[in-house]
C-alpha atoms as a PDB file:
ATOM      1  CA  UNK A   1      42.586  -2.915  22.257  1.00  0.00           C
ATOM      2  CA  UNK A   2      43.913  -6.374  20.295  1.00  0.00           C
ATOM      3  CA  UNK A   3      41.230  -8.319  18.437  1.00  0.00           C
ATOM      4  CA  UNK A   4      41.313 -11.683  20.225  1.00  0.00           C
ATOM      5  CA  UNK A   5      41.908 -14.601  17.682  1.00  0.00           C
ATOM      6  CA  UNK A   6      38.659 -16.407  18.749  1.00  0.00           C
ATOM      7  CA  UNK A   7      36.512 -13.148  18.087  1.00  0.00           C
ATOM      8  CA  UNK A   8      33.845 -12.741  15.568  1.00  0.00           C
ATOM      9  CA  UNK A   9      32.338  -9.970  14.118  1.00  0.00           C
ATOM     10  CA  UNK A  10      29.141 -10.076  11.600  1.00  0.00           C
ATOM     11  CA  UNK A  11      31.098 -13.808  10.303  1.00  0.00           C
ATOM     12  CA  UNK A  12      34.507 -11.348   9.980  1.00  0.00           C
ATOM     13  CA  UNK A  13      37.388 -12.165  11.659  1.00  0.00           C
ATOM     14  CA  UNK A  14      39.095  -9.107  12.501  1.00  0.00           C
ATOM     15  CA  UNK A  15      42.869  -8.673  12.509  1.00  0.00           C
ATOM     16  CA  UNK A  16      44.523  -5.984  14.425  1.00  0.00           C
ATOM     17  CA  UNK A  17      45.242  -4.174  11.119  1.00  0.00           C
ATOM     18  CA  UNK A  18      41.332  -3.888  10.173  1.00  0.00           C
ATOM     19  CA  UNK A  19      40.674  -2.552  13.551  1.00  0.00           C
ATOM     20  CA  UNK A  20      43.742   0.852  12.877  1.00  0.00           C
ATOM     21  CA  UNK A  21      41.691   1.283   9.429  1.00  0.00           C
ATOM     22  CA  UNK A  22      38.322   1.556  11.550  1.00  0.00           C
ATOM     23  CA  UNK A  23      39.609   3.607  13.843  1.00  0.00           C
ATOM     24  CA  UNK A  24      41.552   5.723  11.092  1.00  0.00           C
ATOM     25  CA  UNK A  25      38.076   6.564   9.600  1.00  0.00           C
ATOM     26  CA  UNK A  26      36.394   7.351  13.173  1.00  0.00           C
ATOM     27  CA  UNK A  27      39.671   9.927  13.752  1.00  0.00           C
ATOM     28  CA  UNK A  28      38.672  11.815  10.058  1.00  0.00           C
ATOM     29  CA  UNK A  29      36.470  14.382   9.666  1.00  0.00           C
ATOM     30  CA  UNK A  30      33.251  12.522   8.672  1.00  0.00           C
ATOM     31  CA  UNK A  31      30.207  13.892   9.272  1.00  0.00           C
ATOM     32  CA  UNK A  32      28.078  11.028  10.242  1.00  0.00           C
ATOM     33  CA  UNK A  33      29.324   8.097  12.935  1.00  0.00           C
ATOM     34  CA  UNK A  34      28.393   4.867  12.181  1.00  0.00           C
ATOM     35  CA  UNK A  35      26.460   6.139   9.060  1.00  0.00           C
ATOM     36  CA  UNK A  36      26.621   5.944   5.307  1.00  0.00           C
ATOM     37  CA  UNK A  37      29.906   7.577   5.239  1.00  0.00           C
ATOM     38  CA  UNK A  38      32.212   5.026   7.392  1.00  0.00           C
ATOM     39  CA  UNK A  39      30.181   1.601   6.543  1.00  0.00           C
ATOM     40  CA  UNK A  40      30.474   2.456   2.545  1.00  0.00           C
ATOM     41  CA  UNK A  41      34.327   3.367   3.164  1.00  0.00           C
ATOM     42  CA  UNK A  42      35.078  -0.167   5.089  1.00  0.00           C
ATOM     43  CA  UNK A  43      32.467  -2.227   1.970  1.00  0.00           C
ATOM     44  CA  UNK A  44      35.195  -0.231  -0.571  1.00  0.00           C
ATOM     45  CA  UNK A  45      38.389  -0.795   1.294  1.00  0.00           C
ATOM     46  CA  UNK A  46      37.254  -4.554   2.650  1.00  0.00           C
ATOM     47  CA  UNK A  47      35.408  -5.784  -0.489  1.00  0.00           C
ATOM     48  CA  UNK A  48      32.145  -6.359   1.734  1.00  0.00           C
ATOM     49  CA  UNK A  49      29.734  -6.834  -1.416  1.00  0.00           C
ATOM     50  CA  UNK A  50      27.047  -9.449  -1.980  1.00  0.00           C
ATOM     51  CA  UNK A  51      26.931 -11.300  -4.966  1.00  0.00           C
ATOM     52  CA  UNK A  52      24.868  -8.505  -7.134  1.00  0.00           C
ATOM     53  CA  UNK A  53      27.986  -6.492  -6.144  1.00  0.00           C
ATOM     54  CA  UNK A  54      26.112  -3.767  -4.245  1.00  0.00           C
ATOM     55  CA  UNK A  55      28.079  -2.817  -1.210  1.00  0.00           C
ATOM     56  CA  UNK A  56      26.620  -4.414   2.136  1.00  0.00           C
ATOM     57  CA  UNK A  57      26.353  -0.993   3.872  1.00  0.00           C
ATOM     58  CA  UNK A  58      23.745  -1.783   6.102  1.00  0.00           C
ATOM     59  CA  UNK A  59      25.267  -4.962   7.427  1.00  0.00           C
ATOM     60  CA  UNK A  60      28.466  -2.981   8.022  1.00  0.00           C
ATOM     61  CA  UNK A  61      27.430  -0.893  10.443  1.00  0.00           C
ATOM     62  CA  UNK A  62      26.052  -3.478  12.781  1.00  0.00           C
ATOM     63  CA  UNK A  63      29.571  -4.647  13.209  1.00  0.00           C
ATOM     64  CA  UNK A  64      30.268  -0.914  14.259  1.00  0.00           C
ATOM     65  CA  UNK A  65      28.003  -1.083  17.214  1.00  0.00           C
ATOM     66  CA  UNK A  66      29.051  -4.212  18.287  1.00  0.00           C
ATOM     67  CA  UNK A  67      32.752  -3.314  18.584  1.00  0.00           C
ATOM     68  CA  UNK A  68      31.990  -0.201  20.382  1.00  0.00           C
ATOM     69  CA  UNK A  69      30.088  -2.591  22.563  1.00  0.00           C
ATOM     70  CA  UNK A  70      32.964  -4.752  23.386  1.00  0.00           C
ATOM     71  CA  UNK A  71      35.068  -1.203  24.620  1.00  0.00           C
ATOM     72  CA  UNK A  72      37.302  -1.916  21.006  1.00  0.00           C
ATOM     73  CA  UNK A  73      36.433   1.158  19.289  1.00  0.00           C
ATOM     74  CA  UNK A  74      34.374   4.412  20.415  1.00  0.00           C
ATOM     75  CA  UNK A  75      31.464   5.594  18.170  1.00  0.00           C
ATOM     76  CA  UNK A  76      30.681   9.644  18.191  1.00  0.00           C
ATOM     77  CA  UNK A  77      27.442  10.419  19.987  1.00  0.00           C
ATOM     78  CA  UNK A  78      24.411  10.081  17.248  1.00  0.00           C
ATOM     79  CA  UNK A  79      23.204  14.166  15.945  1.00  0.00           C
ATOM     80  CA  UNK A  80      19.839  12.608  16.527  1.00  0.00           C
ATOM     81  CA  UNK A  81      18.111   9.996  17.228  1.00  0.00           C
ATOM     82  CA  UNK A  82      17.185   6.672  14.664  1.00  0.00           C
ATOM     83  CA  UNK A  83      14.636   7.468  12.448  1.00  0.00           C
ATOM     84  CA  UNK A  84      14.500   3.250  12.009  1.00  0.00           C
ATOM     85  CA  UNK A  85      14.140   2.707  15.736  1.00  0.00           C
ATOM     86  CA  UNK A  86      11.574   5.494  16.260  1.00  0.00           C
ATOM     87  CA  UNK A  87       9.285   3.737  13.280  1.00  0.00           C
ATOM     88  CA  UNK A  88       9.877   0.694  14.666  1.00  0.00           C
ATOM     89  CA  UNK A  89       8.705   1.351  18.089  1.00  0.00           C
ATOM     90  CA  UNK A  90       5.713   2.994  16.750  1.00  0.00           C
ATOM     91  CA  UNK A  91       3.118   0.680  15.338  1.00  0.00           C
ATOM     92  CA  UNK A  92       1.427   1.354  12.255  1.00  0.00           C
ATOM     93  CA  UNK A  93      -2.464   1.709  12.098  1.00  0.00           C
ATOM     94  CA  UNK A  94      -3.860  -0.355   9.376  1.00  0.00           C
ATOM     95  CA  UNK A  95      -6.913  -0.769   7.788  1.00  0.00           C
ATOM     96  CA  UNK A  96      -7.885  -4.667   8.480  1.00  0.00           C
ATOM     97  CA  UNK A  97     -11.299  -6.664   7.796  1.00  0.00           C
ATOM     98  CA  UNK A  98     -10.568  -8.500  11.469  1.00  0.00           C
ATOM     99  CA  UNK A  99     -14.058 -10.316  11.180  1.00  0.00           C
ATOM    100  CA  UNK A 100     -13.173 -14.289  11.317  1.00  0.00           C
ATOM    101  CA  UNK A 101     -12.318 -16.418   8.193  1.00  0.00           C
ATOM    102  CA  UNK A 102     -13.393 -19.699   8.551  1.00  0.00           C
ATOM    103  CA  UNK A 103     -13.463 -21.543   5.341  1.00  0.00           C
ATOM    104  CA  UNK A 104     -12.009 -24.783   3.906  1.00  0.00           C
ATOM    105  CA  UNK A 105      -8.665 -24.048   1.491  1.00  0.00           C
ATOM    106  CA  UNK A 106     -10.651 -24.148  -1.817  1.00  0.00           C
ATOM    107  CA  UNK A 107     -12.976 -21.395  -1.439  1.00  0.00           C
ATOM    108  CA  UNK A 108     -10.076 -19.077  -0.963  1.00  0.00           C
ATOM    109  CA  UNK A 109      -8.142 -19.882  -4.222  1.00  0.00           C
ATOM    110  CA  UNK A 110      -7.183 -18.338  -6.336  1.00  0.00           C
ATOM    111  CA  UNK A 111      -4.027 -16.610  -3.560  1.00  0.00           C
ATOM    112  CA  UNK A 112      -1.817 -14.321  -4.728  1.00  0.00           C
ATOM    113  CA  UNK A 113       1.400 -14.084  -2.951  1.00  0.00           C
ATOM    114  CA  UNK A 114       3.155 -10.846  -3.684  1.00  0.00           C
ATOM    115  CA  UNK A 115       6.846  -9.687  -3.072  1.00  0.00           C
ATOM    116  CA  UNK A 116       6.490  -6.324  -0.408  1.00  0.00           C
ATOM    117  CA  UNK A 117       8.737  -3.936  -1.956  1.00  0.00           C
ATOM    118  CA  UNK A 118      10.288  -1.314  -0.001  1.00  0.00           C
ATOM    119  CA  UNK A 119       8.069   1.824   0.468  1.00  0.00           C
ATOM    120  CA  UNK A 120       5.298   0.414  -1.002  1.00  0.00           C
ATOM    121  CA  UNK A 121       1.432   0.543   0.611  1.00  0.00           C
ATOM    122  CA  UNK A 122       2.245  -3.321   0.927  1.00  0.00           C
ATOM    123  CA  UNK A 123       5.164  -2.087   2.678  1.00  0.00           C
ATOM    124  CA  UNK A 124       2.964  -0.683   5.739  1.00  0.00           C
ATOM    125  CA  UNK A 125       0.566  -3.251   5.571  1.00  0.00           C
ATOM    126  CA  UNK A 126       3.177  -5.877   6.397  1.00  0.00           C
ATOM    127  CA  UNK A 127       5.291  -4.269   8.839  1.00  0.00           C
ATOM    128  CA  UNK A 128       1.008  -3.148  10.733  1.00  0.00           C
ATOM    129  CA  UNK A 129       0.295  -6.947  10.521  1.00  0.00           C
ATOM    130  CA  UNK A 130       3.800  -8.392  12.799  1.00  0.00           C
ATOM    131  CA  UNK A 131       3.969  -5.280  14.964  1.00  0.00           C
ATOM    132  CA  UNK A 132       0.644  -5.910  16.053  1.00  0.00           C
ATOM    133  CA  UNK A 133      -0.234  -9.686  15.718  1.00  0.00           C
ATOM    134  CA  UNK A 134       2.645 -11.741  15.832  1.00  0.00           C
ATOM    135  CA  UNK A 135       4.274 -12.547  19.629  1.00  0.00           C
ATOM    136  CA  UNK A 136       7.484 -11.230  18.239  1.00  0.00           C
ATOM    137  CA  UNK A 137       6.597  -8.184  16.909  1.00  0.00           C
ATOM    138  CA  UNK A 138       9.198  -6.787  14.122  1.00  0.00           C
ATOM    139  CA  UNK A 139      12.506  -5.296  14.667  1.00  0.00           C
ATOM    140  CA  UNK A 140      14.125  -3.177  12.166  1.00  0.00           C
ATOM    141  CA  UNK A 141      15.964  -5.450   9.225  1.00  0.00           C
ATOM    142  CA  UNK A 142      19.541  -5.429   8.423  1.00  0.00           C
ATOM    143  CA  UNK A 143      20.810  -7.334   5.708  1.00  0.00           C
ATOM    144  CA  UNK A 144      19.266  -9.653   2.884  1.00  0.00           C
ATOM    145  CA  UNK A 145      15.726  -9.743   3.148  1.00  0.00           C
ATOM    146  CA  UNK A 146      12.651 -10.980   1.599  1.00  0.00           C
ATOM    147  CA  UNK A 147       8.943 -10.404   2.894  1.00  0.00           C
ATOM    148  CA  UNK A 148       5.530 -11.575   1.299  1.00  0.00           C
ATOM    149  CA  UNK A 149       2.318 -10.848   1.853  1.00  0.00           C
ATOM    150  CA  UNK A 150      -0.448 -13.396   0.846  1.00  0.00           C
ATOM    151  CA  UNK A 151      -3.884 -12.401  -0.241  1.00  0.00           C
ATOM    152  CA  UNK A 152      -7.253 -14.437  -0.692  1.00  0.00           C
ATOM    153  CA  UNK A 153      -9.300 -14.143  -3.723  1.00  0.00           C
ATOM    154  CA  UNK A 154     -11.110 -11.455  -2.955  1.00  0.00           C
ATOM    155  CA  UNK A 155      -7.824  -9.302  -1.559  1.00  0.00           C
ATOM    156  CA  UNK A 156      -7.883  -9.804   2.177  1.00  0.00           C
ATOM    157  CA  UNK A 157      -4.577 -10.324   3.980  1.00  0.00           C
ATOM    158  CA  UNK A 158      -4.838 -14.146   4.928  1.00  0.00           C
ATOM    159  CA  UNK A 159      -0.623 -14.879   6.132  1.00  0.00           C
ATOM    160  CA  UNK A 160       2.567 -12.926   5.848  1.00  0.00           C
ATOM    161  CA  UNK A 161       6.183 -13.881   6.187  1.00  0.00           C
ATOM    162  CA  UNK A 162       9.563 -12.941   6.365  1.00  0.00           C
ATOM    163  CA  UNK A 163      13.083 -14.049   5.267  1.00  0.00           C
ATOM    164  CA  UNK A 164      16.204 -12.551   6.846  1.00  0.00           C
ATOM    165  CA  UNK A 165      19.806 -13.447   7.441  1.00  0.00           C
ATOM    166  CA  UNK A 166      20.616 -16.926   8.928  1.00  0.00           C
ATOM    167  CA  UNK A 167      21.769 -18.163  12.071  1.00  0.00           C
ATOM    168  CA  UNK A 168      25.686 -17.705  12.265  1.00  0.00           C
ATOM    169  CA  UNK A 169      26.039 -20.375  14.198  1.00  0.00           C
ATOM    170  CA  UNK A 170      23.313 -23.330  15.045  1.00  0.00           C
ATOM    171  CA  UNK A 171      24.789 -26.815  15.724  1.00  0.00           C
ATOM    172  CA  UNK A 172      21.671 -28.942  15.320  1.00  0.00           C
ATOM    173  CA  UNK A 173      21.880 -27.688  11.173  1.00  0.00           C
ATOM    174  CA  UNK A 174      25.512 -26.976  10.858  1.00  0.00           C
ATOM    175  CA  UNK A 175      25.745 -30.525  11.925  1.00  0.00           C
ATOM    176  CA  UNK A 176      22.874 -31.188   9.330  1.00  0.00           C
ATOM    177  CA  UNK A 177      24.447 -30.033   6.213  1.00  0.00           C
ATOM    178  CA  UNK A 178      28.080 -31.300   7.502  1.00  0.00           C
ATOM    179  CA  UNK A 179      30.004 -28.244   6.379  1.00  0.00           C
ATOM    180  CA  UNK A 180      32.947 -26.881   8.526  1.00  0.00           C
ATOM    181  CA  UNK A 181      33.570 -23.424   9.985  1.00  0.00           C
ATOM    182  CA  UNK A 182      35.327 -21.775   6.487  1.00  0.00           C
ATOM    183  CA  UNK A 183      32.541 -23.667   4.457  1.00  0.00           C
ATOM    184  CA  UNK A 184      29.825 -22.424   6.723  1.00  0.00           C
ATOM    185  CA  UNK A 185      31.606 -18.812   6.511  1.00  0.00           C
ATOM    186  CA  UNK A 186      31.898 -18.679   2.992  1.00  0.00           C
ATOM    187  CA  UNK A 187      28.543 -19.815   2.417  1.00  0.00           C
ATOM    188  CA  UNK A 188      25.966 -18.780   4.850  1.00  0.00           C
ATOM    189  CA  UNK A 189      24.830 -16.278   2.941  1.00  0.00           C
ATOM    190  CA  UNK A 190      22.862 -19.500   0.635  1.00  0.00           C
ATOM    191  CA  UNK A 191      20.989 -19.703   3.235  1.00  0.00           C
ATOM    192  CA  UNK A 192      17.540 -17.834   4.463  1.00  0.00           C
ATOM    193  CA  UNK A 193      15.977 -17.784   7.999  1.00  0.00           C
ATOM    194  CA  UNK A 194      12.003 -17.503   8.236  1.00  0.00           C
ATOM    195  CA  UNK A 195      12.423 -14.953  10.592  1.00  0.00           C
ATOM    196  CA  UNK A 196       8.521 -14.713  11.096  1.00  0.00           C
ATOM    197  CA  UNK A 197       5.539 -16.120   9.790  1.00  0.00           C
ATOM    198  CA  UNK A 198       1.864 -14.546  10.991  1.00  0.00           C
ATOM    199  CA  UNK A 199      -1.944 -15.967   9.961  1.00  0.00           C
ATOM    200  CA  UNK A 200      -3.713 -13.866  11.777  1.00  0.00           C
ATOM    201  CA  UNK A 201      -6.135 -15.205  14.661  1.00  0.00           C
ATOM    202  CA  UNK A 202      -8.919 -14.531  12.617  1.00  0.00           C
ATOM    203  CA  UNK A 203      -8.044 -16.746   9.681  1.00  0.00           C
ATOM    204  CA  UNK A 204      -9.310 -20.475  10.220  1.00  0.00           C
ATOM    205  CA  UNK A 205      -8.140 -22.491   7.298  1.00  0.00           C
ATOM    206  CA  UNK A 206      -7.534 -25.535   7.946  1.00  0.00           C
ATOM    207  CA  UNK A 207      -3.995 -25.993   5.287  1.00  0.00           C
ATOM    208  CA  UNK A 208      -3.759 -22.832   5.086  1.00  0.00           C
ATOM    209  CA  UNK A 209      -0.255 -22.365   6.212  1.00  0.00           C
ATOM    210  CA  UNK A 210       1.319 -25.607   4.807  1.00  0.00           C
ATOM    211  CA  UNK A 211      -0.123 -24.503   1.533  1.00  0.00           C
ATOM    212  CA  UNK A 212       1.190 -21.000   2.054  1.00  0.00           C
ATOM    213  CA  UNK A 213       4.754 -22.239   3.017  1.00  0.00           C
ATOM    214  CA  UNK A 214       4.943 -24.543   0.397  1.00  0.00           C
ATOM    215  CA  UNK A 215       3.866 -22.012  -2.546  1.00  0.00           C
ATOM    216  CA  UNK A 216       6.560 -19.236  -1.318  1.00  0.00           C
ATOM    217  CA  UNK A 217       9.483 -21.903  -1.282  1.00  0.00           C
ATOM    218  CA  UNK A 218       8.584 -22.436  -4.412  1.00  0.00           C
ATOM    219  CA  UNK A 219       9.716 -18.646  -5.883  1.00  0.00           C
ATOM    220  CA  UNK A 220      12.157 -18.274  -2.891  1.00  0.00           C
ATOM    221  CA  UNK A 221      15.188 -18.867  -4.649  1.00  0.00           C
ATOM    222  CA  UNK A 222      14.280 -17.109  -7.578  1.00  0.00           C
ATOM    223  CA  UNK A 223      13.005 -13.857  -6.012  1.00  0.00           C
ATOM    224  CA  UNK A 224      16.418 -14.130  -3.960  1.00  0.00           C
ATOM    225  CA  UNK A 225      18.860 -14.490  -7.163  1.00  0.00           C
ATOM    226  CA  UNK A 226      16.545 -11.131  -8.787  1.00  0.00           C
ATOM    227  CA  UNK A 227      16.868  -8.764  -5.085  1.00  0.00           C
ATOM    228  CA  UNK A 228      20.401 -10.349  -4.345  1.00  0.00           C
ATOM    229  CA  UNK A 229      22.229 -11.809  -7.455  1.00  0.00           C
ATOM    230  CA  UNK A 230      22.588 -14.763  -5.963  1.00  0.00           C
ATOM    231  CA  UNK A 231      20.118 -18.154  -5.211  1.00  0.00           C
ATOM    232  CA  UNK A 232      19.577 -20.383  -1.565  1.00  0.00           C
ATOM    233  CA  UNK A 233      20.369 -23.698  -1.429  1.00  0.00           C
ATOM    234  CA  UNK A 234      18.205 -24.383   2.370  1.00  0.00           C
ATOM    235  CA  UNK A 235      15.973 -22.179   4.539  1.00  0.00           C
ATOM    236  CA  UNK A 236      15.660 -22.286   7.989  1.00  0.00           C
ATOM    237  CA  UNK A 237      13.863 -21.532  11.188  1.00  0.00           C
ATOM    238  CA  UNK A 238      13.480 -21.593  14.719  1.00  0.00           C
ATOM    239  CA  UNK A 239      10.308 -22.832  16.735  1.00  0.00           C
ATOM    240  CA  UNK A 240       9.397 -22.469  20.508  1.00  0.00           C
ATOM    241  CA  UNK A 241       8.223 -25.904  20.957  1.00  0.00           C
ATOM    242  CA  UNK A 242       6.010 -24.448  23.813  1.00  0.00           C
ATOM    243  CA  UNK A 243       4.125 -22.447  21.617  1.00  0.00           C
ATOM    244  CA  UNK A 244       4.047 -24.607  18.345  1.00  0.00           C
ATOM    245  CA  UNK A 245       4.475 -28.224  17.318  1.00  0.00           C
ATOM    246  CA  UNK A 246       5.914 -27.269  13.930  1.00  0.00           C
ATOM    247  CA  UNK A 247       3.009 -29.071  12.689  1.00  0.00           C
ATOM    248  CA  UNK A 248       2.883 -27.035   9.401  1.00  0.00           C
ATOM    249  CA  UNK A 249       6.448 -26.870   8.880  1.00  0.00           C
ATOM    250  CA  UNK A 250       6.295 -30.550   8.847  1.00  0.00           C
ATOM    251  CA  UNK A 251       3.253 -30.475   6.332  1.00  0.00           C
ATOM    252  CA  UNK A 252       5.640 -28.416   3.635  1.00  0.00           C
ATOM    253  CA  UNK A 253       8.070 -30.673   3.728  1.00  0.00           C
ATOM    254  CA  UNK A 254      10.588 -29.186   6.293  1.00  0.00           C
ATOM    255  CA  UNK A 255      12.813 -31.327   8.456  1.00  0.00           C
ATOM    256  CA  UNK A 256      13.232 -31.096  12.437  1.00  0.00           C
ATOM    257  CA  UNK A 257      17.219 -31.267  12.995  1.00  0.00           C
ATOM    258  CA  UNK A 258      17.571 -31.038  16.373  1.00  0.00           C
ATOM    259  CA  UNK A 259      17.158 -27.967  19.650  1.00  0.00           C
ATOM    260  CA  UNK A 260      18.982 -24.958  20.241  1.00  0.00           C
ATOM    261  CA  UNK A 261      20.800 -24.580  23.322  1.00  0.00           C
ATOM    262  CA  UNK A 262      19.422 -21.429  23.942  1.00  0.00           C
ATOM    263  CA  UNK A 263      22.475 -19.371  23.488  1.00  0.00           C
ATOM    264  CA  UNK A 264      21.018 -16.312  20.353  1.00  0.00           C
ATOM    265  CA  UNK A 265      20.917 -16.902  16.714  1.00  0.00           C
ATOM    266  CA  UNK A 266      24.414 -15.365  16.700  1.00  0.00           C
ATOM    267  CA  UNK A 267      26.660 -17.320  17.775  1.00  0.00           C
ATOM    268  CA  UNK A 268      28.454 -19.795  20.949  1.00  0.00           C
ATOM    269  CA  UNK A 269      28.097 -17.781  24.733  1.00  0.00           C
ATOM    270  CA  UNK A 270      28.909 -19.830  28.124  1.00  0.00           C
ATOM    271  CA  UNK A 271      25.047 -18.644  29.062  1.00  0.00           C
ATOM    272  CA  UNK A 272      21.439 -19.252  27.625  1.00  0.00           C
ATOM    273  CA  UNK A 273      20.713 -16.387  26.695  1.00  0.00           C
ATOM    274  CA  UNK A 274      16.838 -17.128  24.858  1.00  0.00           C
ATOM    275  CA  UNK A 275      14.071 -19.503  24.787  1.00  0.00           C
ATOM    276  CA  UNK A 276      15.417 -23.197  23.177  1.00  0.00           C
ATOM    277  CA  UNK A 277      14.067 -23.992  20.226  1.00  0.00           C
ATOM    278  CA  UNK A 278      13.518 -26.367  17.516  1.00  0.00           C
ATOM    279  CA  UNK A 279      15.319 -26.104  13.988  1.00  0.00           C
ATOM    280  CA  UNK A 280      13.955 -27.043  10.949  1.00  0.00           C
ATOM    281  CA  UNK A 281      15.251 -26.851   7.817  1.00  0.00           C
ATOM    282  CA  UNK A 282      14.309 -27.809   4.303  1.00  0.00           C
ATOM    283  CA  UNK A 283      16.908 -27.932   1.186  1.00  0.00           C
ATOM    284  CA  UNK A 284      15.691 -26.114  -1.961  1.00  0.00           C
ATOM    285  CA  UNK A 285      16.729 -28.485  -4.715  1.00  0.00           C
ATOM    286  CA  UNK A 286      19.500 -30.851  -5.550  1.00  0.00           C
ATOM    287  CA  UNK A 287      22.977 -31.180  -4.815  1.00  0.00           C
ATOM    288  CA  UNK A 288      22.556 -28.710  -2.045  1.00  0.00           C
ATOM    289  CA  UNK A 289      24.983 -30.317   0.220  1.00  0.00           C
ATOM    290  CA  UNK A 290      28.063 -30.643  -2.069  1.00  0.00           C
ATOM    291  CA  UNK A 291      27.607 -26.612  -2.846  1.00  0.00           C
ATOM    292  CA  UNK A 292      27.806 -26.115   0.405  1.00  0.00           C
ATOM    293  CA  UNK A 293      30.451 -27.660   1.754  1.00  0.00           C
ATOM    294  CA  UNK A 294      33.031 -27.474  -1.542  1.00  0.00           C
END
């Protein structure tokens, strides 16, 4: 089936050509569909690395499932079932103090804010703490990443947050940093979306999460350039103004840019597809802009 010129996939055009080699790969005798096999062959042959030059496997093979999607390609039928979805739909037990925390900002310092690496008991903690207090819950991640967990003095689990892939397309901060489509394609990936960020119902500190938001900014860019080999220039995120205000967002320094139209963080649709929310966005240091849209 031809690749439309005004399709997308994952930020790739695809031309007609690209679409024979996926197809070409589907045809051989791999043993695995969609897995490690086809999405590292497509990173070799299409140069898909980030800037640490580590194939983007994982972000391939979203593309994959997409296409089959749109009828373009046809995926074989999984050998069994996704070990990431089935964790994912199961929530983890964790051991939490929930007794309430009400205290004024001081009396909690010093906080440590620690970088969850993959695997680790942190690991579980983190992923326990969205699935089962935050609205949202947590989905499996695909891409760049980044999550934190940050601890009171005494070790308790006080806030956590997380930093995924940014909006492909979101007028209200495309519009912001003034870039055009090849500018914004070329360099989305300097950008971060605060995918989530939880203080638990039981924590009442007043500051608390300006403080918090304010402190991981602060080591974003370089915790980014050590996982990714490469640094942010602005960090985003969306908020459902009938929930939230944004009030803390504004505290840290972020800046409201405007409302989604309620079409998904991934891309133009003729439908709503989602609650519309606000965008705010807050540059990371100077000179942003002109890095951004050279």
């Amino acid at each position: 089936m031809p690749v439309r010129e005004d399709e997308v996939i994952q930020a790739r055009r695809l031309t007609p050509a690209e679409l024979g080699e996926i197809g070409e790969l589907l045809a051989a005798p791999i043993p695995t569909g969609i897995g490690p096999a086809v999405s590292r062959e497509l990173c070799q042959r299409w140069d898909w690395r980030n800037e640490a030059g580590r194939p983007k496997d994982m972000a391939c093979r979203s593309p994959l499932l997409k296409l089959e999607a749109r009828g373009w390609i046809r995926l074989p039928p999984r050998r069994r079932a996704s070990v990431n979805d089935q964790r994912n739909l199961r929530p983890v037990e964790v051991d939490l103090d929930r007794s309430v925390l009400e205290a004024d900002l001081a009396s909690l310092q010093p906080l440590h804010l620690d970088l969850v690496g993959p695997g680790s008991s942190d690991a579980a903690l983190f992923r326990g703490l969205l699935q089962r207090h935050h609205y949202l819950g947590l989905r499996n991640r695909v891409g760049e990443n980044l999550s934190y967990l940050v601890r009171e003095r005494t070790g308790r689990p006080v806030a956590a947050l997380l930093f995924g892939s940014a909006a492909w397309h979101c007028q209200p901060r495309d519009a912001f940093i003034g870039w055009n489509e090849d500018q914004r394609r070329r360099h989305r990936s300097r950008l971060t979306n605060n995918t989530r960020f939880l203080i638990p119902c039981w924590v009442r500190v007043p500051h608390l999460a300006s403080h918090v938001l304010a402190r991981v900014l602060g080591r974003l860019d370089r915790d980014w350039r050590q996982r990714y080999g490469h640094g942010l220039e602005v960090v985003e995120t969306f908020v459902e103004p009938e929930r939230f205000a944004g009030t803390s967002y504004r505290a840290a320094g972020w800046l409201p840019v405007g409302r989604t139209t309620g079409r998904g963080r991934n891309g133009p649709s003729h439908t709503a597809s989602t609650t519309a929310k606000d965008v705010f966005v807050r540059p990371l240091g100077r000179h942003w802009r002109q890095r951004l849209c050279s």
